[in-house]
Protein backbone atom coordinates (compact mmCIF):
# COMPACT_ATOMS: atom_id res chain seq x y z
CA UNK A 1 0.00 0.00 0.00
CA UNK A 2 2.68 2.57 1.02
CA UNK A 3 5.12 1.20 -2.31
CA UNK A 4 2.51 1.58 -4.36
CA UNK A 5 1.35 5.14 -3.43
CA UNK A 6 5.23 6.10 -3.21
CA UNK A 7 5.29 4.85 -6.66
CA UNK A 8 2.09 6.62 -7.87
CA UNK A 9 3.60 9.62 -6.41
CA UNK A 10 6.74 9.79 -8.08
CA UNK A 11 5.11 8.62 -11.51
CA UNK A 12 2.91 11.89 -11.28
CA UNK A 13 5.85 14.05 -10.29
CA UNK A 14 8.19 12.82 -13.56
CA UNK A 15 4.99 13.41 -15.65
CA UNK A 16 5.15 16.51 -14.05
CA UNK A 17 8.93 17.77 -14.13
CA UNK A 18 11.03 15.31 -16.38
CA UNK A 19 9.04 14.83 -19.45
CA UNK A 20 8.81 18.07 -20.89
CA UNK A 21 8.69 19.30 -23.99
CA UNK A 22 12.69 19.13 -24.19
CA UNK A 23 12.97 15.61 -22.21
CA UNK A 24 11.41 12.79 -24.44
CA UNK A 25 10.37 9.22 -22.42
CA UNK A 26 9.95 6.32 -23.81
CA UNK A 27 5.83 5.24 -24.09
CA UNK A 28 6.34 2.36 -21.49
CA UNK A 29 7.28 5.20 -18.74
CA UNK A 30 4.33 7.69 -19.49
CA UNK A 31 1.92 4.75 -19.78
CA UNK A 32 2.83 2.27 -16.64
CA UNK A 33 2.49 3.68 -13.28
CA UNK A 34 4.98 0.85 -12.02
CA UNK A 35 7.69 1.74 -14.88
CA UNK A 36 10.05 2.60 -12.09
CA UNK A 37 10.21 5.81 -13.76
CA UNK A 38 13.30 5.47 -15.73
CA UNK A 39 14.31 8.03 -18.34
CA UNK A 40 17.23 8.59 -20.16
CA UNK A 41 19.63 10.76 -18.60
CA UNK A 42 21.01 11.65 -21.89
CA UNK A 43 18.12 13.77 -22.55
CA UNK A 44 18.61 15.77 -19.20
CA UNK A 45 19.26 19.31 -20.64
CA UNK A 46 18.19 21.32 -17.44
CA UNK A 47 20.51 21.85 -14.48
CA UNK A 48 19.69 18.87 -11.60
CA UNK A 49 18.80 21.03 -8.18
CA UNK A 50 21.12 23.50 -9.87
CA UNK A 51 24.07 21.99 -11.13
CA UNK A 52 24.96 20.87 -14.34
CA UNK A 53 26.02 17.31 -15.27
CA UNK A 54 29.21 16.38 -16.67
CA UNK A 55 29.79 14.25 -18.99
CA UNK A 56 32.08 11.43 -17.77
CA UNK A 57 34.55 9.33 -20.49
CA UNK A 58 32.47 6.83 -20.60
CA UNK A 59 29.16 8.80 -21.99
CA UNK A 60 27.48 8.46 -18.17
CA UNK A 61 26.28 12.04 -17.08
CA UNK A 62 27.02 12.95 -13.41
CA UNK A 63 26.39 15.29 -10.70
CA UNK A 64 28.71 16.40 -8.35
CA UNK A 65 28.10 17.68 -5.01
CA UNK A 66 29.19 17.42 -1.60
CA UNK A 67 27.45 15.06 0.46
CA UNK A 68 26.63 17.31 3.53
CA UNK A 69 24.75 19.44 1.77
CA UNK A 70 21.89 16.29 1.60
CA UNK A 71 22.50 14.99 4.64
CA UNK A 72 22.24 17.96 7.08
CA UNK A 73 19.61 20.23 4.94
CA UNK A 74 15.96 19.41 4.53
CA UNK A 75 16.20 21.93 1.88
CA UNK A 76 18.87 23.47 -0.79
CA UNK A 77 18.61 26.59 -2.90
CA UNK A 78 20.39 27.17 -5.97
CA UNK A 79 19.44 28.70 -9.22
CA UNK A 80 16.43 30.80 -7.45
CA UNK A 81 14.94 26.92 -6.41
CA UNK A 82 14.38 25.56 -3.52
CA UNK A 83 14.37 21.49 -3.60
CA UNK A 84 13.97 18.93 -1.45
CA UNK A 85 17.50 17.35 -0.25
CA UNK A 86 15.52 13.60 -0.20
CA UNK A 87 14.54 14.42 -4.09
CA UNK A 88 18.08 14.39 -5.04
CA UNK A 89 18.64 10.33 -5.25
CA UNK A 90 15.20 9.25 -7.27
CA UNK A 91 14.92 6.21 -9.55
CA UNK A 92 16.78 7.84 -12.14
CA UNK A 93 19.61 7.49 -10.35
CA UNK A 94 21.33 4.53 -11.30
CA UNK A 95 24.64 4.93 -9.44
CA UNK A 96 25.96 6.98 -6.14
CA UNK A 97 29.49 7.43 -5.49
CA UNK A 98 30.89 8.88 -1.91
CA UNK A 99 34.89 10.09 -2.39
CA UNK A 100 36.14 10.69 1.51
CA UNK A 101 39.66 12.10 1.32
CA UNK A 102 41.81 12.14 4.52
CA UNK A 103 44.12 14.37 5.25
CA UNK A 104 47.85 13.32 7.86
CA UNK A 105 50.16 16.81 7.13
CA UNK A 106 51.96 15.61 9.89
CA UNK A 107 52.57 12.02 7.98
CA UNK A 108 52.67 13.91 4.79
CA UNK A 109 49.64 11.08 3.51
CA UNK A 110 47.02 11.43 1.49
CA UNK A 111 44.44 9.01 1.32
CA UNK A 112 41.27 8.34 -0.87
CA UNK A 113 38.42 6.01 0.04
CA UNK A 114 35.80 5.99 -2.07
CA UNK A 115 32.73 3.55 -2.45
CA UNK A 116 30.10 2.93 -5.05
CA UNK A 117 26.29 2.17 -4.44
């Protein structure tokens, strides 16, 4: 009962927001409530709660922020919008990746630690 209102609700939002005159989804998505709402990301033209995706070597578009600003805001406001900090990882996105980098100037070290969800 909860999924499937959840699911309802986030349908009727993507009808609302993603597919736009400039965004076109594929027939199954606009026609099936339980699509998982999947577009193509390559069709994303408008900045993503303000910033603009980057087109990695591989052809995958990303977004790069820093994680506290979703994880300690209920809100963010860029671009003269304010969004929802729980809208920002919806079922279009396929792939989250945290980078932590640590910092020893005493020990002169560097280190990276990054994982992939």
């Amino acid at each position: 009962p909860f999924g499937s209102k959840w699911v309802q609700s986030e349908h009727k939002k993507a009808m609302e927001t993603l597919c736009t005159a400039d965004v076109t989804c594929p027939a199954r998505m606009t026609e099936n409530v339980d699509s998982l709402i999947s577009c193509d990301g390559e069709t994303l033209t408008d900045p993503f709660f303000g910033l603009l995706g980057i087109e990695e070597d591989d052809g995958r578009t990303t977004f790069n922020d820093l994680l506290q600003s979703y994880t300690d805001n209920d809100f963010i406001y860029r671009s003269g919008e304010l969004e929802l900090t729980d809208d920002f990882i919806d079922t279009q996105t396929k792939q989250l990746q945290v980078d932590m980098v640590f910092v020893a100037p005493e020990q002169s070290t560097l280190t990276l630690l990054q994982f992939t969800a």
